[in-house]
N, C-alpha and C. Protein backbone atom coordinates (compact mmCIF):
# COMPACT_ATOMS: atom_id res chain seq x y z
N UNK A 1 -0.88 -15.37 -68.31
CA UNK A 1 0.30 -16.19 -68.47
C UNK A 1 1.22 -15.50 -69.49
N UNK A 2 2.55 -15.20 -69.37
CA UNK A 2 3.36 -14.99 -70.33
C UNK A 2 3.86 -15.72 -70.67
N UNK A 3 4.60 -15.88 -72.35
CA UNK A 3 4.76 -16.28 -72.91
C UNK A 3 5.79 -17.56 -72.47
N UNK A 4 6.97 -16.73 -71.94
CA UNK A 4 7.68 -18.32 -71.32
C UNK A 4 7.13 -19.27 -70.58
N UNK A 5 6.11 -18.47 -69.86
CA UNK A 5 5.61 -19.45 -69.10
C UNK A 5 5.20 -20.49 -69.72
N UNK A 6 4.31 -19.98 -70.77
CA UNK A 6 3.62 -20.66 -71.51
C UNK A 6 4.50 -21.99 -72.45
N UNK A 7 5.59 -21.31 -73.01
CA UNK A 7 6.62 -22.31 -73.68
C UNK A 7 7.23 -23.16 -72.72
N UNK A 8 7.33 -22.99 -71.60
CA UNK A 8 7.72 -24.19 -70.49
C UNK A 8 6.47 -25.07 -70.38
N UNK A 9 5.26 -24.53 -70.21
CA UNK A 9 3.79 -26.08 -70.33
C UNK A 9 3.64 -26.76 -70.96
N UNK A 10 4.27 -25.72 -72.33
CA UNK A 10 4.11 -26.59 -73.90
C UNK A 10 5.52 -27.86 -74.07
N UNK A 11 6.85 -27.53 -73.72
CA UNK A 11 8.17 -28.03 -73.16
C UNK A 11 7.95 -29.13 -72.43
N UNK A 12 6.97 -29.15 -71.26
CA UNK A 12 6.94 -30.37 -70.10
C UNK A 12 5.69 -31.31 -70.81
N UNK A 13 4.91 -30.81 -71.51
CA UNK A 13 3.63 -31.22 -71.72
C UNK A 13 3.90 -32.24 -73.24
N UNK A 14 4.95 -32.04 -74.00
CA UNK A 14 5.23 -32.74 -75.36
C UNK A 14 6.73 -33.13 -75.45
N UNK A 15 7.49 -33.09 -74.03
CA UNK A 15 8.99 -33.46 -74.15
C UNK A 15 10.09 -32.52 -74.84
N UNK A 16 9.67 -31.52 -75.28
CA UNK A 16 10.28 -30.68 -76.47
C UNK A 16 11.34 -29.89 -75.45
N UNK A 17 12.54 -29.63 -75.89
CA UNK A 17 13.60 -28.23 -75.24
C UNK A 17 12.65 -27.37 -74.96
N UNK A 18 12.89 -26.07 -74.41
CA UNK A 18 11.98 -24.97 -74.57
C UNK A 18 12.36 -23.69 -76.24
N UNK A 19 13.80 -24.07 -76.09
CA UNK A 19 14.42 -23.66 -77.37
C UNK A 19 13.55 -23.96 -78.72
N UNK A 20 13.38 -25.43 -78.58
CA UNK A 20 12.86 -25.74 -79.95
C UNK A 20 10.96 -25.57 -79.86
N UNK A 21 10.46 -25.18 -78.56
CA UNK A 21 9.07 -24.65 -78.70
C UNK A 21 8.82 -23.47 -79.18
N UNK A 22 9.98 -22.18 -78.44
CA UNK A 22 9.94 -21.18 -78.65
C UNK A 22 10.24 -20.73 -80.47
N UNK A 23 10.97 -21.64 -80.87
CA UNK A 23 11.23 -21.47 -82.29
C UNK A 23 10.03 -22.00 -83.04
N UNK A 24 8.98 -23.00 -82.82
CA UNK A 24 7.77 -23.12 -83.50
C UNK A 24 6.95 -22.41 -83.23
N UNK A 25 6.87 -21.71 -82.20
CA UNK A 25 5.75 -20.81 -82.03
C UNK A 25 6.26 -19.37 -82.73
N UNK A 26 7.08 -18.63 -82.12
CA UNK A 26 7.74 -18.02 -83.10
C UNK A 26 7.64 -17.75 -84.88
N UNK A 27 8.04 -19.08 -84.91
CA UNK A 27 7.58 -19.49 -86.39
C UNK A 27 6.08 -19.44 -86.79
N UNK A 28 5.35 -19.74 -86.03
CA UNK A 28 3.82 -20.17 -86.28
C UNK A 28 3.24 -18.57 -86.53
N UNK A 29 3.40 -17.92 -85.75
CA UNK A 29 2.90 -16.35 -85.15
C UNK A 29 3.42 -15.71 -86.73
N UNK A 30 4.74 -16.10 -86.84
CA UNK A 30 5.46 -15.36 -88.02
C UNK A 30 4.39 -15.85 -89.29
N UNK A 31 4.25 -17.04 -89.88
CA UNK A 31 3.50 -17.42 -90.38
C UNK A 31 2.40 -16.74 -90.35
N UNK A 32 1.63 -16.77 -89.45
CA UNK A 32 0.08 -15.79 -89.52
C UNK A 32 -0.14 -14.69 -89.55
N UNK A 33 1.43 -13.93 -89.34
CA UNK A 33 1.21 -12.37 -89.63
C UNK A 33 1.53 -12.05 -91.28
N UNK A 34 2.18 -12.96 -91.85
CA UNK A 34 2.57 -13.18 -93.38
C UNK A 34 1.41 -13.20 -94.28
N UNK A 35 0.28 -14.32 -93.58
CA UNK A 35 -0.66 -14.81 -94.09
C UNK A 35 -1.88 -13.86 -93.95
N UNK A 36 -1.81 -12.89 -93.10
CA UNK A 36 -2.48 -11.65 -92.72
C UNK A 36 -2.41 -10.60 -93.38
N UNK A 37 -1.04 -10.11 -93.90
CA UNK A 37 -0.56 -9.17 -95.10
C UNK A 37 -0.90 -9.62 -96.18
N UNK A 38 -0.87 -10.51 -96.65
CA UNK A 38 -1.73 -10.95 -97.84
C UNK A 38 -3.06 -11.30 -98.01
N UNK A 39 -3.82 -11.13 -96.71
CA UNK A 39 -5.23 -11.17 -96.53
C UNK A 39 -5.79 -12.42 -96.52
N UNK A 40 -5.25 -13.29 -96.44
CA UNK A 40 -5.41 -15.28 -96.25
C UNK A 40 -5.58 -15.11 -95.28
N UNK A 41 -6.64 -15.97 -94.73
CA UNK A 41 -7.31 -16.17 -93.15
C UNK A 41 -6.76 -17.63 -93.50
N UNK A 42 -6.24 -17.84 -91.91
CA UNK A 42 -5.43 -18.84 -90.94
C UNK A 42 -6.41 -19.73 -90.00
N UNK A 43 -6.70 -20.94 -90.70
CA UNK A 43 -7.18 -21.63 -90.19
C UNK A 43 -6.91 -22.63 -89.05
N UNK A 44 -7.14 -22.36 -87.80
CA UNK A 44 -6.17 -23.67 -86.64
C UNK A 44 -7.15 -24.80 -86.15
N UNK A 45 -7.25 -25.63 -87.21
CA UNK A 45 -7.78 -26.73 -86.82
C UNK A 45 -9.35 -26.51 -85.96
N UNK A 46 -9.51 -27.20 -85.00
CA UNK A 46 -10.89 -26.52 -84.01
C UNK A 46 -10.80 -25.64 -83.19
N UNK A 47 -9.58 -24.98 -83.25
CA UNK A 47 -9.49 -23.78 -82.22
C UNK A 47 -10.16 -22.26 -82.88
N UNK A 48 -9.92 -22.11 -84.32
CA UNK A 48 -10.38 -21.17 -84.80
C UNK A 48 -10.15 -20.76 -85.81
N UNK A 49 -10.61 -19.00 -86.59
CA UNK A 49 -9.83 -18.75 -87.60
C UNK A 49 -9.00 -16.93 -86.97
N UNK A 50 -8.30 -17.04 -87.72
CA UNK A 50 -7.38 -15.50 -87.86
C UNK A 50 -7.73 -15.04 -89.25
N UNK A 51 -7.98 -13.88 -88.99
CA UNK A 51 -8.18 -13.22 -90.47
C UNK A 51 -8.12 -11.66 -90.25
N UNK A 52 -8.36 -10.75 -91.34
CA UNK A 52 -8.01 -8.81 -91.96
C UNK A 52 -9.36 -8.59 -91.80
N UNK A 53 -9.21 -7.57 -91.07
CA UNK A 53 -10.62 -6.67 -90.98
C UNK A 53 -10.02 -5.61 -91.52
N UNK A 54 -10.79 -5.13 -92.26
CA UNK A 54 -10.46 -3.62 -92.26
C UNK A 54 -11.33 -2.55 -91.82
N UNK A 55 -10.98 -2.01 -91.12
CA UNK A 55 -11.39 -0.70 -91.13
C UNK A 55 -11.69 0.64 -91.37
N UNK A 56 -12.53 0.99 -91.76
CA UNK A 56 -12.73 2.48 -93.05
C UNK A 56 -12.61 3.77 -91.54
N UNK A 57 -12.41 4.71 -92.38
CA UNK A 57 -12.09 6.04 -91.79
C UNK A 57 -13.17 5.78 -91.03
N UNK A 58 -12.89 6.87 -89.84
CA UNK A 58 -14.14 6.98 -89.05
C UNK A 58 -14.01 7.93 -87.96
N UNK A 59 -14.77 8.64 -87.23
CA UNK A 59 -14.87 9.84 -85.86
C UNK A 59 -14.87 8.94 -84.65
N UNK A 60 -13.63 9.02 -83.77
CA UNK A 60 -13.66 8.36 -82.60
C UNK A 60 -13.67 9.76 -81.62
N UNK A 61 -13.46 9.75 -79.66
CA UNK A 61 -13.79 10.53 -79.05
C UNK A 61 -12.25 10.28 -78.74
N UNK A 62 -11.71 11.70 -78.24
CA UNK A 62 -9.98 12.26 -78.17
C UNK A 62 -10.25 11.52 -76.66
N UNK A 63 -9.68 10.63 -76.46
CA UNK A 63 -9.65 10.37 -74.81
C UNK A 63 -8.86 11.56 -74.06
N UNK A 64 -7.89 12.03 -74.97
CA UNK A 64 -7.33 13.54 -74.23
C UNK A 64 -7.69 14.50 -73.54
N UNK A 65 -8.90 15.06 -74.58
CA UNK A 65 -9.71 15.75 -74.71
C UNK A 65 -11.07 15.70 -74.70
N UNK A 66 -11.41 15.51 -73.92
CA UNK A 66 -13.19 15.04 -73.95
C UNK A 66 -13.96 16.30 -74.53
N UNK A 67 -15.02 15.65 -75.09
CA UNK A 67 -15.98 16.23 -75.92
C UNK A 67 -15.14 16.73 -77.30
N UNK A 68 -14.54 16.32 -77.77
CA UNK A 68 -13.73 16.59 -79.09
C UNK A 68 -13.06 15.21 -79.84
N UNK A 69 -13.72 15.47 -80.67
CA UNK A 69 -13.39 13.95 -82.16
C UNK A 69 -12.13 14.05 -82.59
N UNK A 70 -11.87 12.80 -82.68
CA UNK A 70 -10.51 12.59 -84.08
C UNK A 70 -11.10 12.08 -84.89
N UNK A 71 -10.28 11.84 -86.04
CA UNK A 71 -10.25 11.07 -87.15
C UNK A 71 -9.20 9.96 -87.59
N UNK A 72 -9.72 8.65 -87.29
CA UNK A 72 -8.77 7.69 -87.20
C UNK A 72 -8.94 7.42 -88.38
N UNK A 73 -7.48 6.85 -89.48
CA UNK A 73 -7.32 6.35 -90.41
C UNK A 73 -8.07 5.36 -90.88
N UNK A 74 -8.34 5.05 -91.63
CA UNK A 74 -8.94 3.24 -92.54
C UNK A 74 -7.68 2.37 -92.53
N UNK A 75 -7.79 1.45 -91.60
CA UNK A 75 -6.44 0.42 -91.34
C UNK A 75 -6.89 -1.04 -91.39
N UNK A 76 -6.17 -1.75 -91.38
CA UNK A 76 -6.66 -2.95 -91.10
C UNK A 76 -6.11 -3.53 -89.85
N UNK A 77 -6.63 -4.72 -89.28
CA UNK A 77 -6.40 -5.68 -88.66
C UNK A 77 -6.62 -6.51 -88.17
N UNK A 78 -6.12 -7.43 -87.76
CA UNK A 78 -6.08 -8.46 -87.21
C UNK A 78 -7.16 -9.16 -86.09
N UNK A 79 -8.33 -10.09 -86.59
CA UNK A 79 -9.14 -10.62 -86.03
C UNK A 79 -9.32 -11.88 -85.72
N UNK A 80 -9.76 -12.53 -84.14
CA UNK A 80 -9.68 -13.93 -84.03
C UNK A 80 -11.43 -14.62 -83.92
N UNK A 81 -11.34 -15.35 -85.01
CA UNK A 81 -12.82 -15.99 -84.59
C UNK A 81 -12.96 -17.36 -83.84
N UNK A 82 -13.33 -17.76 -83.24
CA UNK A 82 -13.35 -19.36 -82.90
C UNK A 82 -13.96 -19.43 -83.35
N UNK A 83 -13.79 -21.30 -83.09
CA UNK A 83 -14.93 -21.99 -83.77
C UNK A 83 -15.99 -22.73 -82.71
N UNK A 84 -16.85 -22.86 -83.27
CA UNK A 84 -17.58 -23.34 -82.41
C UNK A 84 -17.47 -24.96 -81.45
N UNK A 85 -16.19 -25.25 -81.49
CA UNK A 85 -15.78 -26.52 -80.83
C UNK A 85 -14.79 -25.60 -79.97
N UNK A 86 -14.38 -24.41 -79.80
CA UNK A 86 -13.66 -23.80 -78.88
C UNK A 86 -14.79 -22.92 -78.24
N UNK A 87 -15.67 -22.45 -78.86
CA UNK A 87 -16.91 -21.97 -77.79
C UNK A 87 -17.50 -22.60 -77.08
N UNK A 88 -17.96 -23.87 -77.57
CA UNK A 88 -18.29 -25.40 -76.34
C UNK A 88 -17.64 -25.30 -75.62
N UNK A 89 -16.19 -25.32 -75.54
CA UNK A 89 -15.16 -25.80 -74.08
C UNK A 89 -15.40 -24.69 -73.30
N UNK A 90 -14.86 -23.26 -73.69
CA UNK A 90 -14.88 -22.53 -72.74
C UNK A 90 -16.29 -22.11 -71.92
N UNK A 91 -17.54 -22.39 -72.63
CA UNK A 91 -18.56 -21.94 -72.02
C UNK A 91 -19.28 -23.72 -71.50
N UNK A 92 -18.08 -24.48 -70.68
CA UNK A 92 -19.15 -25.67 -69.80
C UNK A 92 -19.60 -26.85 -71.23
């Protein structure tokens, strides 16, 4: 599903413009990437958490080049955990 799509379900489903969905979600996303740079994990109620992984240097395989390593930087990012009231639903 892309995203408009998605802001039109959310639009028919709570009465909202699609204008004023697209601007809370927007907003929301903006919010958790803020809260991500500062390394605060984002808690959403029973759906889950967002939080910084980081990652230390390390030898990956050159998809370019097979049989020959890179060296990918130590970066961080962005990880989603559920919770276990969103692992119930989707698994039955």
């Amino acid at each position: 599903m892309y995203t408009s799509e998605l802001y039109k379900k959310v639009a028919e489903s709570t009465g909202l413009p699609d204008s004023k969905v697209k601007a809370v979600a927007e907003g929301l996303v903006h919010e958790i990437l803020d809260c991500a740079k500062k390394g605060e994990p984002v808690r959403l109620g029973s759906f889950g958490i967002f939080k910084v992984r980081h990652v230390p240097e390390h030898l990956q395989n050159d998809p370019r080049h097979k049989g020959q390593k890179v060296t990918v930087k130590a970066h961080d990012k962005i990880v989603f955990q559920e919770s276990a009231t969103t692992k119930a639903y989707l698994n039955g």
